[in-house]
PDB file of N, CA and C in Angstrom:
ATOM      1  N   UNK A   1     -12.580   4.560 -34.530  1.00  0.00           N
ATOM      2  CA  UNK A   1     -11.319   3.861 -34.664  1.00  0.00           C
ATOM      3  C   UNK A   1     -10.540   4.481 -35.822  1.00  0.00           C
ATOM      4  N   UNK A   2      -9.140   4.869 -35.525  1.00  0.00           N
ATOM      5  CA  UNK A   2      -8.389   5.639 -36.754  1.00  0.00           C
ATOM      6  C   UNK A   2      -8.130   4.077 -37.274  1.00  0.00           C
ATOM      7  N   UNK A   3      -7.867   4.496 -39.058  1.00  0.00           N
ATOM      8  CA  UNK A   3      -7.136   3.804 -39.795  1.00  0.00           C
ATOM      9  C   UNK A   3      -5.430   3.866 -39.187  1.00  0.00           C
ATOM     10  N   UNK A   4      -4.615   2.496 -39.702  1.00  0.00           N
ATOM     11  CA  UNK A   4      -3.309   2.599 -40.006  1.00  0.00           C
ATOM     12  C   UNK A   4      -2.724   3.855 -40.612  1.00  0.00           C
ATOM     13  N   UNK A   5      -2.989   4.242 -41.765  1.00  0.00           N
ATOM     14  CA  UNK A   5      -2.677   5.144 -42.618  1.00  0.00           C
ATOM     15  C   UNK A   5      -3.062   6.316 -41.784  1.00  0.00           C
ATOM     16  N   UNK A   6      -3.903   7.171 -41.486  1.00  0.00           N
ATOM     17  CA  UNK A   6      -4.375   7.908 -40.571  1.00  0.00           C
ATOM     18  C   UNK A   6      -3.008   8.176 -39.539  1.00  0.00           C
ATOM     19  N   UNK A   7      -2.692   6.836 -38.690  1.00  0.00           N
ATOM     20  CA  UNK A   7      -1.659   6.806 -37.597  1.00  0.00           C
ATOM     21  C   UNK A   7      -0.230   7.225 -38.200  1.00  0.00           C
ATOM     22  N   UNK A   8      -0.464   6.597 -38.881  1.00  0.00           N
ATOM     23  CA  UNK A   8       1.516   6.725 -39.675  1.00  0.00           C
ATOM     24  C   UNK A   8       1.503   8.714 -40.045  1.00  0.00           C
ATOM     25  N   UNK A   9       0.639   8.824 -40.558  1.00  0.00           N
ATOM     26  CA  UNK A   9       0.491  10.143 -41.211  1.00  0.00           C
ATOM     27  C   UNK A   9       0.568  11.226 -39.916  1.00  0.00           C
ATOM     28  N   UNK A  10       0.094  11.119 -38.718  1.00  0.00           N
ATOM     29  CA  UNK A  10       0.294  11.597 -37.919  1.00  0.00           C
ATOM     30  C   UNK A  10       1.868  11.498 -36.964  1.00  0.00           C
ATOM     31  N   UNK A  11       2.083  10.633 -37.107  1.00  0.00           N
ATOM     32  CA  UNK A  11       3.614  10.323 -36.892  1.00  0.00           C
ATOM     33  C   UNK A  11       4.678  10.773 -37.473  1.00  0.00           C
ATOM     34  N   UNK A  12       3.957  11.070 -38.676  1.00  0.00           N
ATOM     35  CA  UNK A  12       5.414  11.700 -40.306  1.00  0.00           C
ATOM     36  C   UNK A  12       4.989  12.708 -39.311  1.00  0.00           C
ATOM     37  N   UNK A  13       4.052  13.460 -39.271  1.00  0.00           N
ATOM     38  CA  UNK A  13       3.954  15.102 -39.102  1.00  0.00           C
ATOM     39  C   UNK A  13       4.348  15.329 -37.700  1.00  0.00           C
ATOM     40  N   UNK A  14       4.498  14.515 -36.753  1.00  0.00           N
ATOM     41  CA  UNK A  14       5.184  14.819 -35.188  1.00  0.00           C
ATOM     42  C   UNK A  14       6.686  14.367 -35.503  1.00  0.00           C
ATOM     43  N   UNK A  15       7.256  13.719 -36.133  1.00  0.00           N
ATOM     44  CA  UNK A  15       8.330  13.517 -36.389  1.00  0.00           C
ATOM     45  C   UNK A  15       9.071  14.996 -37.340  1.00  0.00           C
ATOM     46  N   UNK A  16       8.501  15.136 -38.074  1.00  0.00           N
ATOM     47  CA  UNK A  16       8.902  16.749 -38.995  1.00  0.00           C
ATOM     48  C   UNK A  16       8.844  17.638 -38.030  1.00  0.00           C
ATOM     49  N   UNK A  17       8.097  18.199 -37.068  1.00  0.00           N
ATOM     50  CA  UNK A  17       7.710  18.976 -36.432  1.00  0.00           C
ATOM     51  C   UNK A  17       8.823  18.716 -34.913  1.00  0.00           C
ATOM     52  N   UNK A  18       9.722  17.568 -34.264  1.00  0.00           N
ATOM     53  CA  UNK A  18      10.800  17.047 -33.581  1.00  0.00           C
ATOM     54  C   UNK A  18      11.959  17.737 -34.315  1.00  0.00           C
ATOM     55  N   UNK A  19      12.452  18.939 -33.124  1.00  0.00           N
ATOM     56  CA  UNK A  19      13.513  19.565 -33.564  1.00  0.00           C
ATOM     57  C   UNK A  19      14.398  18.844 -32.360  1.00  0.00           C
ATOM     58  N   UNK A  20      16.013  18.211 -33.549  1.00  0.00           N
ATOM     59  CA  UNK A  20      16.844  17.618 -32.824  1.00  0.00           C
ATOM     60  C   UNK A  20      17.416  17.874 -32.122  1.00  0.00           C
ATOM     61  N   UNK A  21      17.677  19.220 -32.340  1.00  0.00           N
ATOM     62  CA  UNK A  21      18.928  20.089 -31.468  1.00  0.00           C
ATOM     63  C   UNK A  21      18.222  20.432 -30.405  1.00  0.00           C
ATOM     64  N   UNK A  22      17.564  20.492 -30.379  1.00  0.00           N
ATOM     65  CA  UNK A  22      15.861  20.853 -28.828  1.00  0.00           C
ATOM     66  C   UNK A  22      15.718  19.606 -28.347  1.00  0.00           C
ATOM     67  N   UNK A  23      16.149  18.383 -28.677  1.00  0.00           N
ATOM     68  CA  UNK A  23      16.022  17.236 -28.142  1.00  0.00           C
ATOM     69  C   UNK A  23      17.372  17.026 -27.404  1.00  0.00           C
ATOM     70  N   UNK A  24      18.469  17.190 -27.693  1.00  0.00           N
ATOM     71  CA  UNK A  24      19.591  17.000 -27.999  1.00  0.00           C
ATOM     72  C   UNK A  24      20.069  17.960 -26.320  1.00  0.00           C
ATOM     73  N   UNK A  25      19.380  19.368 -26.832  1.00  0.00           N
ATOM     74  CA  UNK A  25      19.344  20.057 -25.426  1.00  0.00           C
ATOM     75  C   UNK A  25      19.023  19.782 -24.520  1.00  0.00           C
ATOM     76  N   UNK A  26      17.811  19.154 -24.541  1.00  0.00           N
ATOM     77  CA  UNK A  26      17.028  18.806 -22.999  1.00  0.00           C
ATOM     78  C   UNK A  26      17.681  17.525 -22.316  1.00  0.00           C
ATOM     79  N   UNK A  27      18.101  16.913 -23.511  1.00  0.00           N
ATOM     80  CA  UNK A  27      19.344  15.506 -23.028  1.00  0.00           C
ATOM     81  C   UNK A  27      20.222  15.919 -22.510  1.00  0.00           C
ATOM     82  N   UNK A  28      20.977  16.849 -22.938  1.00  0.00           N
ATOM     83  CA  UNK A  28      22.253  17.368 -22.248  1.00  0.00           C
ATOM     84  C   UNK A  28      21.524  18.001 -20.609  1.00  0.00           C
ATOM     85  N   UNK A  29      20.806  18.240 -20.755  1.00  0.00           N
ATOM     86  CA  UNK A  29      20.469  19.118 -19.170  1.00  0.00           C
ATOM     87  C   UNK A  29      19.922  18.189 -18.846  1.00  0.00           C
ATOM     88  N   UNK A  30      18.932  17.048 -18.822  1.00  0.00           N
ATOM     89  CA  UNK A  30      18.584  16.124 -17.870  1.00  0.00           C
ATOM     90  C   UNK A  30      20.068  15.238 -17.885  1.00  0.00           C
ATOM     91  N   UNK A  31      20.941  15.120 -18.158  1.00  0.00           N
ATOM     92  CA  UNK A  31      22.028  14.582 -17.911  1.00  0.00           C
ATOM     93  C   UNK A  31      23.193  15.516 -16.761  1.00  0.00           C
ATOM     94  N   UNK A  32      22.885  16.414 -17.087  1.00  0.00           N
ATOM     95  CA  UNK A  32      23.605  17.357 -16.100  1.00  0.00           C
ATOM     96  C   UNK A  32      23.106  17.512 -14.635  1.00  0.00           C
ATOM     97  N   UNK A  33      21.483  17.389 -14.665  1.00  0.00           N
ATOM     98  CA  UNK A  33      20.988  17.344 -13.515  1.00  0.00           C
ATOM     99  C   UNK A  33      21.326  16.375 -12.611  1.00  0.00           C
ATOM    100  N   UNK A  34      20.928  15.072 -13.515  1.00  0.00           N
ATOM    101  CA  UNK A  34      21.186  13.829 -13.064  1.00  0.00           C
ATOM    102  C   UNK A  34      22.923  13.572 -12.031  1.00  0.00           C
ATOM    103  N   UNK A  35      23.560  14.134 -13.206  1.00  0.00           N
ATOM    104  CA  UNK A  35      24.903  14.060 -12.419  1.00  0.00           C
ATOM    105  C   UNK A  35      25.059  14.772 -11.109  1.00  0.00           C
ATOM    106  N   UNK A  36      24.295  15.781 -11.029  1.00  0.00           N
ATOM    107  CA  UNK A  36      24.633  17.060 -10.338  1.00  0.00           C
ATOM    108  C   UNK A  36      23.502  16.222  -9.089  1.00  0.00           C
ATOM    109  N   UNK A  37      22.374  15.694  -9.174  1.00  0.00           N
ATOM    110  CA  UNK A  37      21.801  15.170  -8.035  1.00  0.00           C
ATOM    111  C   UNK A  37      22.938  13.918  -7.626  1.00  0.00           C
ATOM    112  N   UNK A  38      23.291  12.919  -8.423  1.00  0.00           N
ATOM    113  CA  UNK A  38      24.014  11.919  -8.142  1.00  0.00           C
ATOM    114  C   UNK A  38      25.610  12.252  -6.736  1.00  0.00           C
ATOM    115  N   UNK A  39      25.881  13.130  -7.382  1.00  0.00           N
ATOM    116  CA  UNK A  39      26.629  13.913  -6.703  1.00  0.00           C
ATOM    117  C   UNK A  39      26.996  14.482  -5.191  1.00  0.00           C
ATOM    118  N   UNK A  40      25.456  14.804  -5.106  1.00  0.00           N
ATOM    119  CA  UNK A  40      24.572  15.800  -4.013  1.00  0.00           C
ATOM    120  C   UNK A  40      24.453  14.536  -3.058  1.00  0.00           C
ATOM    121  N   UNK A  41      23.546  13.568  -3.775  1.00  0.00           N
ATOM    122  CA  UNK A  41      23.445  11.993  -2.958  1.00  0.00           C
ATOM    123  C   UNK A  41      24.941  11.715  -2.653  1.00  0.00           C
ATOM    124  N   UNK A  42      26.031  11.165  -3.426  1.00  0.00           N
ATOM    125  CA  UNK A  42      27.062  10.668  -2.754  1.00  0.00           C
ATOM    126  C   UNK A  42      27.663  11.392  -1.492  1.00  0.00           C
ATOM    127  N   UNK A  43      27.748  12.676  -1.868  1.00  0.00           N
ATOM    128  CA  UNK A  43      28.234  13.536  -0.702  1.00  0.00           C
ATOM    129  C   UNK A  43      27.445  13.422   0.502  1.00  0.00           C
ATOM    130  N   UNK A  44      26.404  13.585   0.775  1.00  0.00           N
ATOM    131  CA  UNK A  44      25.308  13.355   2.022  1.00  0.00           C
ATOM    132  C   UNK A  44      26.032  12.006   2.595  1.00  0.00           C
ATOM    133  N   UNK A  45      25.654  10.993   1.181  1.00  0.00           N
ATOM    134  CA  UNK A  45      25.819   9.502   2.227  1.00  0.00           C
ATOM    135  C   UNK A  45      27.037   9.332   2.934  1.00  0.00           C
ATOM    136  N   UNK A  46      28.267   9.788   1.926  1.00  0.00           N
ATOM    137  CA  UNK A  46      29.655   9.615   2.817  1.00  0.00           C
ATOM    138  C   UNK A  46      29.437  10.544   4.327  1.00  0.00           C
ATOM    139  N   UNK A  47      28.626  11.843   4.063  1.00  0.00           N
ATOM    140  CA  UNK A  47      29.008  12.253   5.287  1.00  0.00           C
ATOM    141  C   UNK A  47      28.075  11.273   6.252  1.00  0.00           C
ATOM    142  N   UNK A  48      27.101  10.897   6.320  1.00  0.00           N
ATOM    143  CA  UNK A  48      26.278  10.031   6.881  1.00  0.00           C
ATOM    144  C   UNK A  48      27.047   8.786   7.515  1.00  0.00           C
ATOM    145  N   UNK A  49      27.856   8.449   6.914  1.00  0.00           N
ATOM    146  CA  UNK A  49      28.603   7.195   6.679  1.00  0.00           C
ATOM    147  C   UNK A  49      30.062   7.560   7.477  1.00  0.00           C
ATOM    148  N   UNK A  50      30.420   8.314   7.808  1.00  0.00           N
ATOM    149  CA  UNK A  50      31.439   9.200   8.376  1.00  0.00           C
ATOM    150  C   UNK A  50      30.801   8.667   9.827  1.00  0.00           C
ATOM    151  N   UNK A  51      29.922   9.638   9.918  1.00  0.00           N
ATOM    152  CA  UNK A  51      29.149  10.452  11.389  1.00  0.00           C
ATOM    153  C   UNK A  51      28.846   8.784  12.041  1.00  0.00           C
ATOM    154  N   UNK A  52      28.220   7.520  11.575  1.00  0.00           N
ATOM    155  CA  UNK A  52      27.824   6.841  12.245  1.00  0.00           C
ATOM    156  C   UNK A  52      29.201   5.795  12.537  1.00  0.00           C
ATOM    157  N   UNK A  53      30.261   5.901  11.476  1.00  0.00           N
ATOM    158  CA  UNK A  53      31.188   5.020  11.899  1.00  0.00           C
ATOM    159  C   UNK A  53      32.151   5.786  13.153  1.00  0.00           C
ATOM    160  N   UNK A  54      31.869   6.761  13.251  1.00  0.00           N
ATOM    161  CA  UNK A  54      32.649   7.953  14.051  1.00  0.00           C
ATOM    162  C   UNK A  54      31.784   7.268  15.584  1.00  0.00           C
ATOM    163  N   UNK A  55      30.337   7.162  15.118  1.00  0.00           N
ATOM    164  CA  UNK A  55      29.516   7.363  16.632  1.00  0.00           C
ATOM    165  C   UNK A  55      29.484   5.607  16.889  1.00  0.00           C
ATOM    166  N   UNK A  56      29.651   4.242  16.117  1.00  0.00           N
ATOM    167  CA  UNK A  56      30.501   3.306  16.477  1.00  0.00           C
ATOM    168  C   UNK A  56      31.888   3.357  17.372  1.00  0.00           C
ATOM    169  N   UNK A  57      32.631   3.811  16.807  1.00  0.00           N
ATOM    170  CA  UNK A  57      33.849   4.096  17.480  1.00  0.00           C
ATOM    171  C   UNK A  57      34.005   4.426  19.162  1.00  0.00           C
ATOM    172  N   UNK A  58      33.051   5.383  18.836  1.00  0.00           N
ATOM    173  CA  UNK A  58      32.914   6.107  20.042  1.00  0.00           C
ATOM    174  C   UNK A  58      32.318   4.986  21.552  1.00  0.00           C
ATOM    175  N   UNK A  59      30.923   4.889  20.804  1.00  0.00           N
ATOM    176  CA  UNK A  59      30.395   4.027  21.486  1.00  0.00           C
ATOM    177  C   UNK A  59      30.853   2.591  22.412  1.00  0.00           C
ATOM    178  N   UNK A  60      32.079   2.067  21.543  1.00  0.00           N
ATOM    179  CA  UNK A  60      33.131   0.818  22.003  1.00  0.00           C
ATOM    180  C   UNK A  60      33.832   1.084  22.461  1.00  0.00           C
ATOM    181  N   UNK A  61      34.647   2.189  22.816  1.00  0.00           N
ATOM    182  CA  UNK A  61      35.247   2.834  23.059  1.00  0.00           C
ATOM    183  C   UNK A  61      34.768   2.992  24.586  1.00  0.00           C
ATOM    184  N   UNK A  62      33.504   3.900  24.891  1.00  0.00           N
ATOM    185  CA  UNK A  62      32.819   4.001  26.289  1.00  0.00           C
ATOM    186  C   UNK A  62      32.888   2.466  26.614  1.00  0.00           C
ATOM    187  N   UNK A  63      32.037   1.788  25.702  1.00  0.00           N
ATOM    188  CA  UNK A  63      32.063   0.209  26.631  1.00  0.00           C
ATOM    189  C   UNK A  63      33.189  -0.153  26.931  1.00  0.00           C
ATOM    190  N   UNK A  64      34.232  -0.280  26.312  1.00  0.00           N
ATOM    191  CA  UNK A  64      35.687  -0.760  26.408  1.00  0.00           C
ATOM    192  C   UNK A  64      35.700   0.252  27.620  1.00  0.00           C
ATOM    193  N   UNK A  65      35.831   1.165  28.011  1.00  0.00           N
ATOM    194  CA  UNK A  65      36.365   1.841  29.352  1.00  0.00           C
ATOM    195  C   UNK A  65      35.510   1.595  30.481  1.00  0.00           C
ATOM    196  N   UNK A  66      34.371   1.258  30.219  1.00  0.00           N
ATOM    197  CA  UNK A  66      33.344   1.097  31.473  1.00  0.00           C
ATOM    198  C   UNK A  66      34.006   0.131  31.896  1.00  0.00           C
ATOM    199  N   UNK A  67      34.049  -1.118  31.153  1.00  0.00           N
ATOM    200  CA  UNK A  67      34.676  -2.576  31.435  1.00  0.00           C
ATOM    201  C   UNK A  67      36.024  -2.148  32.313  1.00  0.00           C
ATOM    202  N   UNK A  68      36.941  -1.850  32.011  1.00  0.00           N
ATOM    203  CA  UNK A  68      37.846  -1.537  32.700  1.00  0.00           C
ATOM    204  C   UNK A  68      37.459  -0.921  34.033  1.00  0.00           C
ATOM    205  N   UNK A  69      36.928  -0.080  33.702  1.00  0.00           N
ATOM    206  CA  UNK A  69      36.419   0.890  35.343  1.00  0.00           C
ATOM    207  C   UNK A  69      35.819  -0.060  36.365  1.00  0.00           C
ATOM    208  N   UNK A  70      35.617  -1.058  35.691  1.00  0.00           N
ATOM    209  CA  UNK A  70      34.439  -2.173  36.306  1.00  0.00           C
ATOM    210  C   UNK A  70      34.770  -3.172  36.350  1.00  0.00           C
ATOM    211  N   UNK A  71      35.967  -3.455  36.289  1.00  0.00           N
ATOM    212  CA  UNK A  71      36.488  -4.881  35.827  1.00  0.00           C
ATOM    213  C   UNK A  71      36.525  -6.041  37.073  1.00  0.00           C
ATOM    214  N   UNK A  72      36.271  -5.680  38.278  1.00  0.00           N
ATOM    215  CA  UNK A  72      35.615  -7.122  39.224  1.00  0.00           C
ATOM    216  C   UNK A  72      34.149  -6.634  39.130  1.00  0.00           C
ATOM    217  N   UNK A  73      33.186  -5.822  38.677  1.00  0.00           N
ATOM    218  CA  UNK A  73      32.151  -6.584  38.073  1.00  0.00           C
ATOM    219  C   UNK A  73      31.796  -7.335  37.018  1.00  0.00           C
ATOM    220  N   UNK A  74      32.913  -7.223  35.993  1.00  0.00           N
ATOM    221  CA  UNK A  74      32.743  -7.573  34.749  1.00  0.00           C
ATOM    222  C   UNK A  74      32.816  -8.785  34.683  1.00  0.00           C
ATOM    223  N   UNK A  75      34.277  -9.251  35.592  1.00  0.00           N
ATOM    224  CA  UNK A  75      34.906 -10.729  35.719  1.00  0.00           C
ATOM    225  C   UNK A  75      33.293 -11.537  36.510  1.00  0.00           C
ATOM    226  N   UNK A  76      32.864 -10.680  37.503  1.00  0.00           N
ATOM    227  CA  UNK A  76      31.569 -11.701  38.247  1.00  0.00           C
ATOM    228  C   UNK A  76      30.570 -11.889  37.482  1.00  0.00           C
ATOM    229  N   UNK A  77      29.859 -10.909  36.220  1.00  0.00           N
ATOM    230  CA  UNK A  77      28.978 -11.014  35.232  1.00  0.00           C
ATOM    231  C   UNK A  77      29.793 -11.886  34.234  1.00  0.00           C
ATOM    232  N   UNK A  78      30.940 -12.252  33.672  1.00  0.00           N
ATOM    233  CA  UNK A  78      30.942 -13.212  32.870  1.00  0.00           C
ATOM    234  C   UNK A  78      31.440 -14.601  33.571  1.00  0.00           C
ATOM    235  N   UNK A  79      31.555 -14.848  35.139  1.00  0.00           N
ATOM    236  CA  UNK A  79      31.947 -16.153  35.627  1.00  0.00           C
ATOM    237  C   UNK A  79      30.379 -16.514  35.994  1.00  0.00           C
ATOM    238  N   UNK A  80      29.530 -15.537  36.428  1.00  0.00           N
ATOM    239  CA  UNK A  80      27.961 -15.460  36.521  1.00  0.00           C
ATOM    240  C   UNK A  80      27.471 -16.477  34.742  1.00  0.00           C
ATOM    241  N   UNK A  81      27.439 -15.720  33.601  1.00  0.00           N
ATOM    242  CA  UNK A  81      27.222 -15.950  32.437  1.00  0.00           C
ATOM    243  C   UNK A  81      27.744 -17.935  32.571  1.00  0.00           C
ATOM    244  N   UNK A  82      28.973 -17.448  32.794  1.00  0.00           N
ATOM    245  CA  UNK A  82      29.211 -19.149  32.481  1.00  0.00           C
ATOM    246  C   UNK A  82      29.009 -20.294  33.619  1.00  0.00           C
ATOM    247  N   UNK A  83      28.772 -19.989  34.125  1.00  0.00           N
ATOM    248  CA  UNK A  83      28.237 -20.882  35.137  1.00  0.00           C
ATOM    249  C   UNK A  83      26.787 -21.470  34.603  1.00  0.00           C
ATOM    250  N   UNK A  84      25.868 -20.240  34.178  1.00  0.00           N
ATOM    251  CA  UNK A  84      24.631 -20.367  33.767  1.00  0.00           C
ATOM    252  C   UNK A  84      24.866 -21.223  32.390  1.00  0.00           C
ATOM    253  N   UNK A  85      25.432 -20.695  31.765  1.00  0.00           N
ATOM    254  CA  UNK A  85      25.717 -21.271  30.109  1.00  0.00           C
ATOM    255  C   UNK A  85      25.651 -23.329  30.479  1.00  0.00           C
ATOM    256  N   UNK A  86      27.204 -23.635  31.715  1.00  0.00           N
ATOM    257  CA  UNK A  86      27.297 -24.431  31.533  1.00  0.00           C
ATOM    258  C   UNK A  86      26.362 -25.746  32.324  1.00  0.00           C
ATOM    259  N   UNK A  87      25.676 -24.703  33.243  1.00  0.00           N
ATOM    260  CA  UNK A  87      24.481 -25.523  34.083  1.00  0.00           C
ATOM    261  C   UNK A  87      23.196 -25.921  32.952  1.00  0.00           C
ATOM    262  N   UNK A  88      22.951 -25.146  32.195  1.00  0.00           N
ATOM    263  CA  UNK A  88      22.122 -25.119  30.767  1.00  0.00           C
ATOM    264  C   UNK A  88      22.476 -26.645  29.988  1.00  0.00           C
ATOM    265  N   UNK A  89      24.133 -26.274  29.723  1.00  0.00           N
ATOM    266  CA  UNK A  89      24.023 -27.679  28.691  1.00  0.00           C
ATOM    267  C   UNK A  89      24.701 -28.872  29.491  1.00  0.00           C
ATOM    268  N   UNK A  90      24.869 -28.471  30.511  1.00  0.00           N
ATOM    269  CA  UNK A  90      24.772 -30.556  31.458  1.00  0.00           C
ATOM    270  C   UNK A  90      23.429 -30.719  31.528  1.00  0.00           C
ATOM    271  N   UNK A  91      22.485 -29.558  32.153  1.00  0.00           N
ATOM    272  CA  UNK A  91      21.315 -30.372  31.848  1.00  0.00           C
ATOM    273  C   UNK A  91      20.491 -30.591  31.226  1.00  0.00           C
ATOM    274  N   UNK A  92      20.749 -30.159  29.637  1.00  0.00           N
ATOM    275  CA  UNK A  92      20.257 -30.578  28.605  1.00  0.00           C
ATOM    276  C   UNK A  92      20.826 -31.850  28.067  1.00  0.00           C
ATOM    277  N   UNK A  93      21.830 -32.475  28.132  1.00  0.00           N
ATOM    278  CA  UNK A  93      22.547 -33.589  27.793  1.00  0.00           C
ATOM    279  C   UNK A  93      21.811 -34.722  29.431  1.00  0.00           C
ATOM    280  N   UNK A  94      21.292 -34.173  29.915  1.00  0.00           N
ATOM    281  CA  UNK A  94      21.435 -35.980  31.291  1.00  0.00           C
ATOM    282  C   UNK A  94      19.981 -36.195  30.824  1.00  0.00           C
TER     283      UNK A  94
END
């Protein structure tokens, strides 16, 4: 087991031996990195973020035209839908 005194004394001498400007450096470049990854990330995500609101668009777009192309099936699948909907809640209410 070291003494107190022992510990401190080793601490003066890693502290004397801590050159600032070498500290000071490696701060400045892990700060530069940091930015420079931060960066790298934002750019990816916007394009990411681009590409899927692009392939939304798109996608509603096809449905929105199918519907049209289809529109007396569409009208029989949602008079179909409500018929069912409303046979459901009369006979959940009797």
């Amino acid at each position: 087991m070291t003494s107190w005194g022992r510990t401190e004394q080793k601490a003066s001498r890693l502290l004397k031996e801590l050159d600032a400007d070498d500290l000071h450096d490696q701060l400045d470049a892990m700060r530069a990195y940091l930015k420079e990854l931060t960066g790298s990330f934002g750019k990816i995500a916007n394009r990411q973020w681009g590409r899927a609101a692009e392939l939304a668009t798109d996608t509603a777009h096809d449905a929105e035209e199918t519907m049209r192309d289809n529109l007396a099936a569409s009208l029989v699948v949602a008079l179909g839908v409500g018929v069912l909907v409303g046979y459901m809640i009369r006979r959940g209410s009797e």
